[in-house]
C-alpha atoms as a PDB file:
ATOM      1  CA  UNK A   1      -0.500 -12.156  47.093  1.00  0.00           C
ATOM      2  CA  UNK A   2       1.740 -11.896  43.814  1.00  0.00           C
ATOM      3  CA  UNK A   3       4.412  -9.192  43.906  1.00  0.00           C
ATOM      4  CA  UNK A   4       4.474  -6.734  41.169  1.00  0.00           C
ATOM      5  CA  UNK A   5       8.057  -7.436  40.578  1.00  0.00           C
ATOM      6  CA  UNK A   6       7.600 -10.953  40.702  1.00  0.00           C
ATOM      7  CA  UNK A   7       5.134 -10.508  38.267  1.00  0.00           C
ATOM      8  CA  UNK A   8       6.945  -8.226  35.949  1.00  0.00           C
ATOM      9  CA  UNK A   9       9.576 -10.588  36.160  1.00  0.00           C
ATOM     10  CA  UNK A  10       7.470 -12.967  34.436  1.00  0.00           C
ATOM     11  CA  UNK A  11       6.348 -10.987  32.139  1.00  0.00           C
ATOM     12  CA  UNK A  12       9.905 -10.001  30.738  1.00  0.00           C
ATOM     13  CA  UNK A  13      10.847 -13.207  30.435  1.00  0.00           C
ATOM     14  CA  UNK A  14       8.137 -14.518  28.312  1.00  0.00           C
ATOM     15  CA  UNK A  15       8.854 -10.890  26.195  1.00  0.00           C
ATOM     16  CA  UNK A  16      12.304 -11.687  25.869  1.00  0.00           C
ATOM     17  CA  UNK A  17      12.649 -15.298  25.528  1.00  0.00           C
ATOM     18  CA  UNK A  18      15.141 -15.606  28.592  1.00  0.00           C
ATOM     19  CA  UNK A  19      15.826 -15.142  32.206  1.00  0.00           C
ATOM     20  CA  UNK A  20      19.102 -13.644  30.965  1.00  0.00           C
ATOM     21  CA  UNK A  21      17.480 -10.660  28.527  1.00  0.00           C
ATOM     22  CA  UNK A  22      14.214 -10.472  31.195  1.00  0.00           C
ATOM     23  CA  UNK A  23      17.361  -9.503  33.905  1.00  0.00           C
ATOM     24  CA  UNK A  24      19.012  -7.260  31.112  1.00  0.00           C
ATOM     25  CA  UNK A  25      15.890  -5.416  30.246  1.00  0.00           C
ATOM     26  CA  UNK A  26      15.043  -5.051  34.002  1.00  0.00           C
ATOM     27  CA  UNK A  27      18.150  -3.717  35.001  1.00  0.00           C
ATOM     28  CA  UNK A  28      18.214  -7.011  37.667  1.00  0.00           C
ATOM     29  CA  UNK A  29      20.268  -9.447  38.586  1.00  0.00           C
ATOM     30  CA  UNK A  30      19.794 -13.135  36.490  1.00  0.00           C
ATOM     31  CA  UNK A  31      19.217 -14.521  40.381  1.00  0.00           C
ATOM     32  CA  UNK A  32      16.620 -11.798  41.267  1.00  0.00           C
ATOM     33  CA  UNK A  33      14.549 -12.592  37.900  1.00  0.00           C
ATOM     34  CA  UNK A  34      15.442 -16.300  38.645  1.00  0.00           C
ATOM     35  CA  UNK A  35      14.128 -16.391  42.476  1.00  0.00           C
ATOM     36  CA  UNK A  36      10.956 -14.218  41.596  1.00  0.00           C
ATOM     37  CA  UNK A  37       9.719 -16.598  38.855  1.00  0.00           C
ATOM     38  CA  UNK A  38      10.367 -19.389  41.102  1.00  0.00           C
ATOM     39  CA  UNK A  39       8.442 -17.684  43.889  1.00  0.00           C
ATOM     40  CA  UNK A  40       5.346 -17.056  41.483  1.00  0.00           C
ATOM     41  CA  UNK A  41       5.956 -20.665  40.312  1.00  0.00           C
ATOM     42  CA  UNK A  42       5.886 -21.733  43.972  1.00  0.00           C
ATOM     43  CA  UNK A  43       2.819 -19.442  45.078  1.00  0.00           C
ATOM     44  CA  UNK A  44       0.621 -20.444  41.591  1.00  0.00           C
ATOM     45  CA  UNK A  45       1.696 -24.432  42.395  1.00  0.00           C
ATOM     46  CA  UNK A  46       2.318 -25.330  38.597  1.00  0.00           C
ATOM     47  CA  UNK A  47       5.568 -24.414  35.844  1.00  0.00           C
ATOM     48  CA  UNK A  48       5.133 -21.374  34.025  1.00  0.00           C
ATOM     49  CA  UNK A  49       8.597 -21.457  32.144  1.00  0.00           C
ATOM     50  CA  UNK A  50      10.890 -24.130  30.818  1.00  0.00           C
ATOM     51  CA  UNK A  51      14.023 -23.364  30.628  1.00  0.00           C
ATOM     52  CA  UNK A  52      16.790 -24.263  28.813  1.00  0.00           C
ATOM     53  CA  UNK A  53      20.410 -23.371  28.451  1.00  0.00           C
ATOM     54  CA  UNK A  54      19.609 -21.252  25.372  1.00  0.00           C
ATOM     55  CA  UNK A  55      15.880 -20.483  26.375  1.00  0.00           C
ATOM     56  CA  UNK A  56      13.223 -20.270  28.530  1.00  0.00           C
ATOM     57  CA  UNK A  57       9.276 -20.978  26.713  1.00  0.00           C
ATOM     58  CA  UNK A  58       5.924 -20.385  28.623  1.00  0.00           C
ATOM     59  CA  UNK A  59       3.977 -23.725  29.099  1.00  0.00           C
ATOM     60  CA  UNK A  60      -0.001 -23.362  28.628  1.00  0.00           C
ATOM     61  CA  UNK A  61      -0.700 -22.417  31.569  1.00  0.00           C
ATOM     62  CA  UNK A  62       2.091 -20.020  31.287  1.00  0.00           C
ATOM     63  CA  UNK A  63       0.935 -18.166  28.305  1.00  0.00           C
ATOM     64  CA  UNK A  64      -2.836 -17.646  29.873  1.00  0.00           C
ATOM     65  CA  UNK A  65      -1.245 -15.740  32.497  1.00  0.00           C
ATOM     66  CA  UNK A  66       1.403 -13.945  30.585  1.00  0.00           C
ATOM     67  CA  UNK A  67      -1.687 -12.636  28.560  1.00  0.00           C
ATOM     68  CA  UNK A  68      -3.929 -11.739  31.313  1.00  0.00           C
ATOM     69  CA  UNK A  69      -1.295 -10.105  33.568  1.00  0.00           C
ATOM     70  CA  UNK A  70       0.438  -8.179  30.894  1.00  0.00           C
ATOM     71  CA  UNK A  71      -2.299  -6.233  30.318  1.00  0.00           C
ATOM     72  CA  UNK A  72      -3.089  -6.002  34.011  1.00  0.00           C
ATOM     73  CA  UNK A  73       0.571  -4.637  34.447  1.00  0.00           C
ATOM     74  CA  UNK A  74       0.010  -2.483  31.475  1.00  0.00           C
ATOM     75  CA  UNK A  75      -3.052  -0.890  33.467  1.00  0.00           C
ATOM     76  CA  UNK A  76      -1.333  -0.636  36.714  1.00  0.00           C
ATOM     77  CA  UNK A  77       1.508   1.648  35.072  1.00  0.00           C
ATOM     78  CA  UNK A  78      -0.705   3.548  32.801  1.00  0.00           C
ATOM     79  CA  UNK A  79      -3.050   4.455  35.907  1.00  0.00           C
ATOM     80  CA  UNK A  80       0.377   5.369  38.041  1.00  0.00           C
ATOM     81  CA  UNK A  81       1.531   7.501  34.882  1.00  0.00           C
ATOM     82  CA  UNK A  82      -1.426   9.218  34.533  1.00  0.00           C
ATOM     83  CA  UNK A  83      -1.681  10.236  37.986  1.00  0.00           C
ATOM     84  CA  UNK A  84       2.210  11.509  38.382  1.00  0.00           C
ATOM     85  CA  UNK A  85       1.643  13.175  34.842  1.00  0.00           C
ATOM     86  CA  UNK A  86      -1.371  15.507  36.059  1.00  0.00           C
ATOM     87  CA  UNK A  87       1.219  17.132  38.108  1.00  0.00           C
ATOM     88  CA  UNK A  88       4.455  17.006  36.190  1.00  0.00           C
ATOM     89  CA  UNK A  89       6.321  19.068  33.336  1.00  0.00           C
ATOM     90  CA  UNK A  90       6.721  17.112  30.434  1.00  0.00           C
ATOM     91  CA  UNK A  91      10.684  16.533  30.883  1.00  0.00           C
ATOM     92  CA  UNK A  92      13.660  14.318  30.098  1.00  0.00           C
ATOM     93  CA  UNK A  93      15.273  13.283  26.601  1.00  0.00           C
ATOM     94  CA  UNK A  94      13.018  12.142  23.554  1.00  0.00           C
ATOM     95  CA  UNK A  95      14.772   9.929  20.774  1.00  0.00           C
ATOM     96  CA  UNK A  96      12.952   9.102  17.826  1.00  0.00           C
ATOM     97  CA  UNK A  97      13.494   7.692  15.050  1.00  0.00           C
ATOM     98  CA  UNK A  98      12.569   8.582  11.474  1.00  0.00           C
ATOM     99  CA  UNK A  99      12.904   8.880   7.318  1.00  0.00           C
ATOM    100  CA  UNK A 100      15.907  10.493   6.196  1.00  0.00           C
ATOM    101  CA  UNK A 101      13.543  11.924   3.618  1.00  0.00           C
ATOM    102  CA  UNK A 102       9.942  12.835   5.480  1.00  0.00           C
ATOM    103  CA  UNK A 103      11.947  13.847   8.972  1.00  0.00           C
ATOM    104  CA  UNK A 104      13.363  17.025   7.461  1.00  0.00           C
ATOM    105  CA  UNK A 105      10.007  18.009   5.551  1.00  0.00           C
ATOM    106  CA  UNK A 106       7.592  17.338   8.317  1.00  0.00           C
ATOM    107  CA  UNK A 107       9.026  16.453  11.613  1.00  0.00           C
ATOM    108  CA  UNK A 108      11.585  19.379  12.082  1.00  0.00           C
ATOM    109  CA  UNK A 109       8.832  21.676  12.071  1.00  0.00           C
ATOM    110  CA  UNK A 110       7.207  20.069  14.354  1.00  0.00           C
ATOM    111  CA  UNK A 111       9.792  19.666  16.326  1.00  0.00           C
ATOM    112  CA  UNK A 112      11.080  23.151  16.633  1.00  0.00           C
ATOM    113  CA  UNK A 113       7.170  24.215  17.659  1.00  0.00           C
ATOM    114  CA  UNK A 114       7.288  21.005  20.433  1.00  0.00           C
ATOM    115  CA  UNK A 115      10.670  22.028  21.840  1.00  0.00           C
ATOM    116  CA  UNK A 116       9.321  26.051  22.107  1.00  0.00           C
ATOM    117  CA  UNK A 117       6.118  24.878  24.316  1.00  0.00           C
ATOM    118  CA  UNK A 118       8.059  23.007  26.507  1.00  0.00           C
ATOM    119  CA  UNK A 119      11.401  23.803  27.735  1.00  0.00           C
ATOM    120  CA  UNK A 120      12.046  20.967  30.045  1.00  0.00           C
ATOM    121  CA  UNK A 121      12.366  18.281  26.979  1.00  0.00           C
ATOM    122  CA  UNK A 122      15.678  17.158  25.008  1.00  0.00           C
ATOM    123  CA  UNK A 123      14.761  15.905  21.419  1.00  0.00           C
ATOM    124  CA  UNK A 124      17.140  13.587  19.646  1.00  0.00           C
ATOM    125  CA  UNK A 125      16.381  12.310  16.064  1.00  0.00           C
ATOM    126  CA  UNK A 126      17.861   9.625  14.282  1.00  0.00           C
ATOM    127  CA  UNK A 127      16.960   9.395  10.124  1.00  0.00           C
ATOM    128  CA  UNK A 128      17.115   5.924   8.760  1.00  0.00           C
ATOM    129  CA  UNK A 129      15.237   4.799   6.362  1.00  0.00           C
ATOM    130  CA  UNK A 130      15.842   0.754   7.918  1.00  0.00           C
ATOM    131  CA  UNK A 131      12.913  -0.338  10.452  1.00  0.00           C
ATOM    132  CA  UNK A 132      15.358   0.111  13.673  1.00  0.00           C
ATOM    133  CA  UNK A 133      14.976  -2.077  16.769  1.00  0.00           C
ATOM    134  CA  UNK A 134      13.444   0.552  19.015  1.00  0.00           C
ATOM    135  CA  UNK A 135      14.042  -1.406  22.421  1.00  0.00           C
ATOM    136  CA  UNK A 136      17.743  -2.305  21.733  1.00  0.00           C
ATOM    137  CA  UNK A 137      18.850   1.167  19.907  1.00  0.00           C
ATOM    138  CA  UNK A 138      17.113   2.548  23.106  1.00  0.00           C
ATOM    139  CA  UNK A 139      13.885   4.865  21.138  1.00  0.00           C
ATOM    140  CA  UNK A 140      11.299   6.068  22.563  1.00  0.00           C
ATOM    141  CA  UNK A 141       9.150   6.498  19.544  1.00  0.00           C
ATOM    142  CA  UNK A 142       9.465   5.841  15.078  1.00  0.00           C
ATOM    143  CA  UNK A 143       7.754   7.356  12.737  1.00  0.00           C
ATOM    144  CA  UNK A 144       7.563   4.878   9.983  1.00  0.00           C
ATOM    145  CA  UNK A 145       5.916   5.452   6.479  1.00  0.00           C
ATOM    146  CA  UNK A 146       4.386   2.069   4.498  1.00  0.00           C
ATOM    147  CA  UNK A 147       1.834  -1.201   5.553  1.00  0.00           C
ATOM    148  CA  UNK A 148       3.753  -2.108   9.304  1.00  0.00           C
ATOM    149  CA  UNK A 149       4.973  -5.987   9.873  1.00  0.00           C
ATOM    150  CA  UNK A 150       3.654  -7.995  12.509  1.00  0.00           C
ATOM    151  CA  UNK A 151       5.051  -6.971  15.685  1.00  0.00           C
ATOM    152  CA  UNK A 152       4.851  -6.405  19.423  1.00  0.00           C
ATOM    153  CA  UNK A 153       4.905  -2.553  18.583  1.00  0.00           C
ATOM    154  CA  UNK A 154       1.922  -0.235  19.575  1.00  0.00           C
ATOM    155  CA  UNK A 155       0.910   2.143  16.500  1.00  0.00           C
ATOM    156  CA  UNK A 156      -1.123   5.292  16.288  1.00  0.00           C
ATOM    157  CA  UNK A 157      -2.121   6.836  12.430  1.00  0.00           C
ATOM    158  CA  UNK A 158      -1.278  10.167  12.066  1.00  0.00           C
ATOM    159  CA  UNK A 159      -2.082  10.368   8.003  1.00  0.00           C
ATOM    160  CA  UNK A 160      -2.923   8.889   4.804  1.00  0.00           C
ATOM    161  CA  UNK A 161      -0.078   9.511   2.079  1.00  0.00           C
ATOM    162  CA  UNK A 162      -1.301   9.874  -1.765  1.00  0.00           C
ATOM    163  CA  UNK A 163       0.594   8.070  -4.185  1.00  0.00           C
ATOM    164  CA  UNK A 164       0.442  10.349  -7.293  1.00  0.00           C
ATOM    165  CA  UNK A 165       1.769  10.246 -11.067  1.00  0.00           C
ATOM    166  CA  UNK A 166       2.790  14.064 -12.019  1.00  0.00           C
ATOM    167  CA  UNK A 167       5.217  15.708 -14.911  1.00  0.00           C
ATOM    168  CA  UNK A 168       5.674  19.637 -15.905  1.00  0.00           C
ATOM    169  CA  UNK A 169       3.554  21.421 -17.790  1.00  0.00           C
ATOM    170  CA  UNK A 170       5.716  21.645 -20.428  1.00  0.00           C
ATOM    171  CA  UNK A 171       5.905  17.815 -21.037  1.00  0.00           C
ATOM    172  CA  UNK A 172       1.860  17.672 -21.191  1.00  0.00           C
ATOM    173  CA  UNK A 173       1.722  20.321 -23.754  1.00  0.00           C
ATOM    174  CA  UNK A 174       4.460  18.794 -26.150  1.00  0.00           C
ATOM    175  CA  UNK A 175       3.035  14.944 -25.558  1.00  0.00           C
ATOM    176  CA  UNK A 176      -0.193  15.620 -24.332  1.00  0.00           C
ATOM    177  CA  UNK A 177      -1.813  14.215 -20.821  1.00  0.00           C
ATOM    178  CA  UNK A 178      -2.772  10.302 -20.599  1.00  0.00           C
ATOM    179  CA  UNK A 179      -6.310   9.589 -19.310  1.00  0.00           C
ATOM    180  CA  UNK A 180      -6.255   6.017 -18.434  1.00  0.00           C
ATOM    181  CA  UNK A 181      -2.910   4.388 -17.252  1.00  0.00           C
ATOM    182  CA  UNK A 182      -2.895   2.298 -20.053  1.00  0.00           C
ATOM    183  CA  UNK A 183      -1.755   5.584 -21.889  1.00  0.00           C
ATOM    184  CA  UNK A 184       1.575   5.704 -19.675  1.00  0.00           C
ATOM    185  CA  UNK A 185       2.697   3.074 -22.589  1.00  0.00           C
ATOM    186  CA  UNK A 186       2.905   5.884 -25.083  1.00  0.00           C
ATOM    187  CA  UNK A 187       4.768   8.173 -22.941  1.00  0.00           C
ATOM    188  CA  UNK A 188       8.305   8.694 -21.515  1.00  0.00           C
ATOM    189  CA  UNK A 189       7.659   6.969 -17.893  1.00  0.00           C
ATOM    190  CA  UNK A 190      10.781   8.135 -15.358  1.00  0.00           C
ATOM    191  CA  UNK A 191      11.790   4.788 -13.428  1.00  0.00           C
ATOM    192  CA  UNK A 192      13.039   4.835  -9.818  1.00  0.00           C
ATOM    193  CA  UNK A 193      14.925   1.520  -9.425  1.00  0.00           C
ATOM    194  CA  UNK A 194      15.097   1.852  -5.653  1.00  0.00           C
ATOM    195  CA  UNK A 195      11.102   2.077  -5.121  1.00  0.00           C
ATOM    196  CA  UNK A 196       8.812  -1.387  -4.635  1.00  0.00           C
ATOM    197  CA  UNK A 197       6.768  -0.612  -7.897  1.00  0.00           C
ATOM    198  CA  UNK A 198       9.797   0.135 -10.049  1.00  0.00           C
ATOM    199  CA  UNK A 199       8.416  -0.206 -13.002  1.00  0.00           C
ATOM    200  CA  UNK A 200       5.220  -1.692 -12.654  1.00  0.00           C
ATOM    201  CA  UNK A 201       2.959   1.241 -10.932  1.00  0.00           C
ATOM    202  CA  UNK A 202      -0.240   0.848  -8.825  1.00  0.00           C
ATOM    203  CA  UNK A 203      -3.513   2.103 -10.149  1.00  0.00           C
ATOM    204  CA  UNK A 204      -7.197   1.715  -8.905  1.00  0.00           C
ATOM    205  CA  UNK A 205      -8.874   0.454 -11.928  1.00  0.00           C
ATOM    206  CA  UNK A 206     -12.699  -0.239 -11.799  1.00  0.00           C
ATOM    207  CA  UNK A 207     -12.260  -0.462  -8.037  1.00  0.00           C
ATOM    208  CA  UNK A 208      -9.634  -2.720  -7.800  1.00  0.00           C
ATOM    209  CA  UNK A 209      -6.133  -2.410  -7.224  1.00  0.00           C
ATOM    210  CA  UNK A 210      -3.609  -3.252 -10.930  1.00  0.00           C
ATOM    211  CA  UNK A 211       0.339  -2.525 -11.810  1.00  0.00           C
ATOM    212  CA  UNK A 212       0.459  -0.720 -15.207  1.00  0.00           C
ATOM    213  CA  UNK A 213       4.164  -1.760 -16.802  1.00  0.00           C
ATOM    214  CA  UNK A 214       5.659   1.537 -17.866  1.00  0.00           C
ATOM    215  CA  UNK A 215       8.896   2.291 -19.408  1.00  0.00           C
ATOM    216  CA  UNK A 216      10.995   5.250 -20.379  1.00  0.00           C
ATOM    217  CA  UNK A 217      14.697   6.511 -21.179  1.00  0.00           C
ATOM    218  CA  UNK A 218      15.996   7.871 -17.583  1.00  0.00           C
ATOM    219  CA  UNK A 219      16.048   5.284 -14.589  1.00  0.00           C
ATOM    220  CA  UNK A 220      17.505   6.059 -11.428  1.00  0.00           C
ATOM    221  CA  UNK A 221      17.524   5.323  -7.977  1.00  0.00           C
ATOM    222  CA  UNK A 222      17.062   8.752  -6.464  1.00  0.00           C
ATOM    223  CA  UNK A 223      13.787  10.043  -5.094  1.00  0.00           C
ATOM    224  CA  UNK A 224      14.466  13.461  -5.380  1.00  0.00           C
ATOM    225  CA  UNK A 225      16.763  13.115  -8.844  1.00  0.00           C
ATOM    226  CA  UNK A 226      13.587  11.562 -10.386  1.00  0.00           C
ATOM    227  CA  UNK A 227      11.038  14.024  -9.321  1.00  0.00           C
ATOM    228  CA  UNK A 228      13.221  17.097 -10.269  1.00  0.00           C
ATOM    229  CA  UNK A 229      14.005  15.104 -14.190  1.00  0.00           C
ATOM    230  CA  UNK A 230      10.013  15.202 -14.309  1.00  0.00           C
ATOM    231  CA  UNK A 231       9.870  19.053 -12.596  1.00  0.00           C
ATOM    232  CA  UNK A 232      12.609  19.565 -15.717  1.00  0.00           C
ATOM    233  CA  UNK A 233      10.599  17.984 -18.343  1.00  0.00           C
ATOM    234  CA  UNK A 234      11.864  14.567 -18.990  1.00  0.00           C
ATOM    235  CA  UNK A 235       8.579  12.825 -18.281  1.00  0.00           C
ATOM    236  CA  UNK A 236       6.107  11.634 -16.353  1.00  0.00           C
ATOM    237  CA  UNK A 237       6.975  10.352 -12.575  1.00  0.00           C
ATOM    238  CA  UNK A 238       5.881   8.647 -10.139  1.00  0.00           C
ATOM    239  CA  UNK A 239       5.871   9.389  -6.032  1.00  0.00           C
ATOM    240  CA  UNK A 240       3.825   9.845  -2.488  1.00  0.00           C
ATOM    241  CA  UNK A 241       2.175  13.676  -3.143  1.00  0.00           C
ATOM    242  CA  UNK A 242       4.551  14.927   0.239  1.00  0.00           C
ATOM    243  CA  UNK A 243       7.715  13.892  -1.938  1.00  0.00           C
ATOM    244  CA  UNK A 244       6.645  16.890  -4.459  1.00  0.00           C
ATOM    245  CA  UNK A 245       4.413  19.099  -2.923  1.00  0.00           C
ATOM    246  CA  UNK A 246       6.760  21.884  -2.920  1.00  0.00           C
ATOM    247  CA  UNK A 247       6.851  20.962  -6.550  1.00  0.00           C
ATOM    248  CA  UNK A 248       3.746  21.232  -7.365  1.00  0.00           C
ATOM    249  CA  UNK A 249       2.757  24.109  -4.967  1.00  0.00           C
ATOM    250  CA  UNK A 250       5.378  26.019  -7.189  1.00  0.00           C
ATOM    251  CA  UNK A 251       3.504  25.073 -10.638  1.00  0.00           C
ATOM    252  CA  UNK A 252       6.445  23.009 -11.680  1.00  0.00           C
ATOM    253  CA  UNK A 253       4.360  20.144 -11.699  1.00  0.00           C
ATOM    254  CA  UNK A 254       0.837  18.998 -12.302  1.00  0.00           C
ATOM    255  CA  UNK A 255      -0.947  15.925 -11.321  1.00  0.00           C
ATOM    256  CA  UNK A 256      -2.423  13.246 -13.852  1.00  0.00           C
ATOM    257  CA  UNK A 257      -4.792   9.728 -13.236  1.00  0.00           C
ATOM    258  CA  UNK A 258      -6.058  11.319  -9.846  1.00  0.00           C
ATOM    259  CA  UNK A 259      -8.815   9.279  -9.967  1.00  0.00           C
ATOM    260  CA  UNK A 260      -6.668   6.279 -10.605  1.00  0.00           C
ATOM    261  CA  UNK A 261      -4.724   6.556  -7.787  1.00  0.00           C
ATOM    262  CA  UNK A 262      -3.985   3.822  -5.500  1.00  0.00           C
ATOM    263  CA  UNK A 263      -4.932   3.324  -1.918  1.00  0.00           C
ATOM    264  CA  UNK A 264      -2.593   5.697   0.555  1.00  0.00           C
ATOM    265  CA  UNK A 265       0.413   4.914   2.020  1.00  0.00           C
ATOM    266  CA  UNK A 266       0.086   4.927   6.296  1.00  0.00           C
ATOM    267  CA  UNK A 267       2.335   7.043   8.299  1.00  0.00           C
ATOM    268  CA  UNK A 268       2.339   5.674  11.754  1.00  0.00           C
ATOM    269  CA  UNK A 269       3.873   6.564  14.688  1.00  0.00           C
ATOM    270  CA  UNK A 270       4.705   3.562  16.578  1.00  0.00           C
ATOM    271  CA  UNK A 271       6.421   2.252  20.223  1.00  0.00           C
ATOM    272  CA  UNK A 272       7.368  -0.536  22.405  1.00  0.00           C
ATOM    273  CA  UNK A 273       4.016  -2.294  23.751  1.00  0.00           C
ATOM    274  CA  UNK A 274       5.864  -2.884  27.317  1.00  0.00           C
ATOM    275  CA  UNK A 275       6.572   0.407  27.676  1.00  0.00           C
ATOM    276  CA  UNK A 276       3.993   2.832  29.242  1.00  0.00           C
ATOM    277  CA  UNK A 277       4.304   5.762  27.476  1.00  0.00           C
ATOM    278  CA  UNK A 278       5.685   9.455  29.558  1.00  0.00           C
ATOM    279  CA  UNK A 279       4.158  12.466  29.289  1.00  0.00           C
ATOM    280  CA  UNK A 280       6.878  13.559  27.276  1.00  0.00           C
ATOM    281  CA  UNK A 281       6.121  10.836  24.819  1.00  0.00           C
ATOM    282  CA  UNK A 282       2.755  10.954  24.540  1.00  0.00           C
ATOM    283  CA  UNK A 283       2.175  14.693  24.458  1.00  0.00           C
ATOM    284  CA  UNK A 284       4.909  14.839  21.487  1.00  0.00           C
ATOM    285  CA  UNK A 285       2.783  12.334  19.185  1.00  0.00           C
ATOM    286  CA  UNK A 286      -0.137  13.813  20.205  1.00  0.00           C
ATOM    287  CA  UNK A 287       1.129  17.486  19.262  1.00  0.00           C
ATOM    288  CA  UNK A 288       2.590  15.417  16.121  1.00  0.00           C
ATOM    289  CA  UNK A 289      -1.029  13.946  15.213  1.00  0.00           C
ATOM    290  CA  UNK A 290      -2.743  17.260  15.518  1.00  0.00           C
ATOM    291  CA  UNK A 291       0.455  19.160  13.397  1.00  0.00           C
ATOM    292  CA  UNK A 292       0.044  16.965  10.240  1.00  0.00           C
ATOM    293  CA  UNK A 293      -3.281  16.683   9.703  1.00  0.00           C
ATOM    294  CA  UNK A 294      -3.313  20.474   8.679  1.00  0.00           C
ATOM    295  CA  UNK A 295      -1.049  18.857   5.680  1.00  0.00           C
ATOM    296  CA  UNK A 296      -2.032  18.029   2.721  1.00  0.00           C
ATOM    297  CA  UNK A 297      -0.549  14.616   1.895  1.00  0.00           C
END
């Protein structure tokens, strides 16, 4: 019979790409990983790893385990969690990692109501707006706005995000309001230089998916500078509906080409795929889930 830690031994190295980073991320010795993948070489009678002095690689017959007995181990934890969770207070530090701009909006409030239900949980948040290695910064959990790259991460959707063209009042009366995007040529179009579209926004246009080129006289590359020049008059902007909700919950804005707006933006929260998640964890992005879809994004 395989040992477990044999086993997981295995699978860390085929994660990680080494005996040396398996043993770091196990908190083992390089011999200990080294003898237990030996022993399941031994017990299984064929290689499972090459190794190298740089790296070890799975043979064939080394990936069709890893991929069967991941998810096995996966299983084993998750059933072992589950069972020590129906009896345990959610406890422990929680680091997460988020926007510098959505974290203060939407997360602290959630948050601060987490923290009150359960006393027995430490919360740190980090606010980057750079996709952070969550297994070597040490995170339990991101929060990550935008289409996510291929990775080994597991992600859960907690919304949809509008993407929304708006300007004051004010500017639609003096220049009037466009009603196709194509109008956005005739009018003063506020550029953020730091955002993908720049200058070239997405519209739905008989169902598919087009950049309008826009122009105008103020360019900068500040979220909130550009949303408050529109909120002031300068003209029309472009931004994800949470950026200006406040905004236009005040009347200091009002929407325009709603039903030209591009698909939404995902907000995800996402974590390690080797890591079974704790009750802390999991009750936090559940609580989290629940929270934000009373928004309206």
């Amino acid at each position: 019979m395989h040992r477990l830690d044999d086993l997981r031994a295995f699978v860390a190295i085929v994660d990680r790409g080494s005996l040396t980073n398996a043993a770091r991320g196990l908190r083992r010795s390089l011999q200990s990983v080294s003898r237990s993948l030996a022993a399941l070489e031994r017990e299984i009678g064929v290689e499972l790893v090459r190794r190298t002095t740089r790296r070890s690689a799975p043979t064939e017959a080394g990936i069709a385990l890893f991929r069967r007995v991941k998810a096995a181990l996966a299983e084993i934890d998750a059933a072992a969690l589950d069972a020590a969770d129906k009896h345990a207070e959610p406890a422990g530090l929680l680091r997460i990692s988020s926007s510098s701009a959505f974290a203060p909006l939407y997360l602290i409030p959630v948050i601060v109501a987490f923290l009150g239900e359960h006393s027995a949980v430490e919360l740190e948040l980090e606010l980057s707006d750079a996709y952070v290695d969550l297994v070597e910064r040490g995170f339990d959990l991101a929060v990550r706005i935008g289409a996510l790259p291929e990775s080994s991460l597991v992600a859960k959707r907690l919304a949809d995000l509008r993407r929304v063209v708006f300007a004051a009042p004010d500017y639609f009366k003096r220049h009037g309001r466009p009603k196709q995007p194509a109008d956005l040529a005739r009018h003063q179009c506020i550029i953020r230089t730091a955002a993908r579209e720049n200058d070239a926004w997405p519209f739905t246009i008989d169902g598919r998916l087009r950049k309008i080129k826009v122009g105008g006289r103020f360019r900068t590359s500040g979220a909130i500078a550009a949303n408050e020049a529109a909120a002031l008059g300068l003209g029309i902007a472009n931004a994800p509906l949470w950026q200006v909700r406040p905004l236009l919950d005040q009347g200091r804005v009002e929407l325009a080409l709603t039903r030209f707006e591009p698909p939404p933006i995902p907000l995800n929260a996402v974590w390690p795929a080797s890591r079974v998640l704790p009750a802390k964890t999991r009750l936090f992005v559940d609580f989290l889930a629940t929270e934000l879809a009373r928004q309206k994004f």
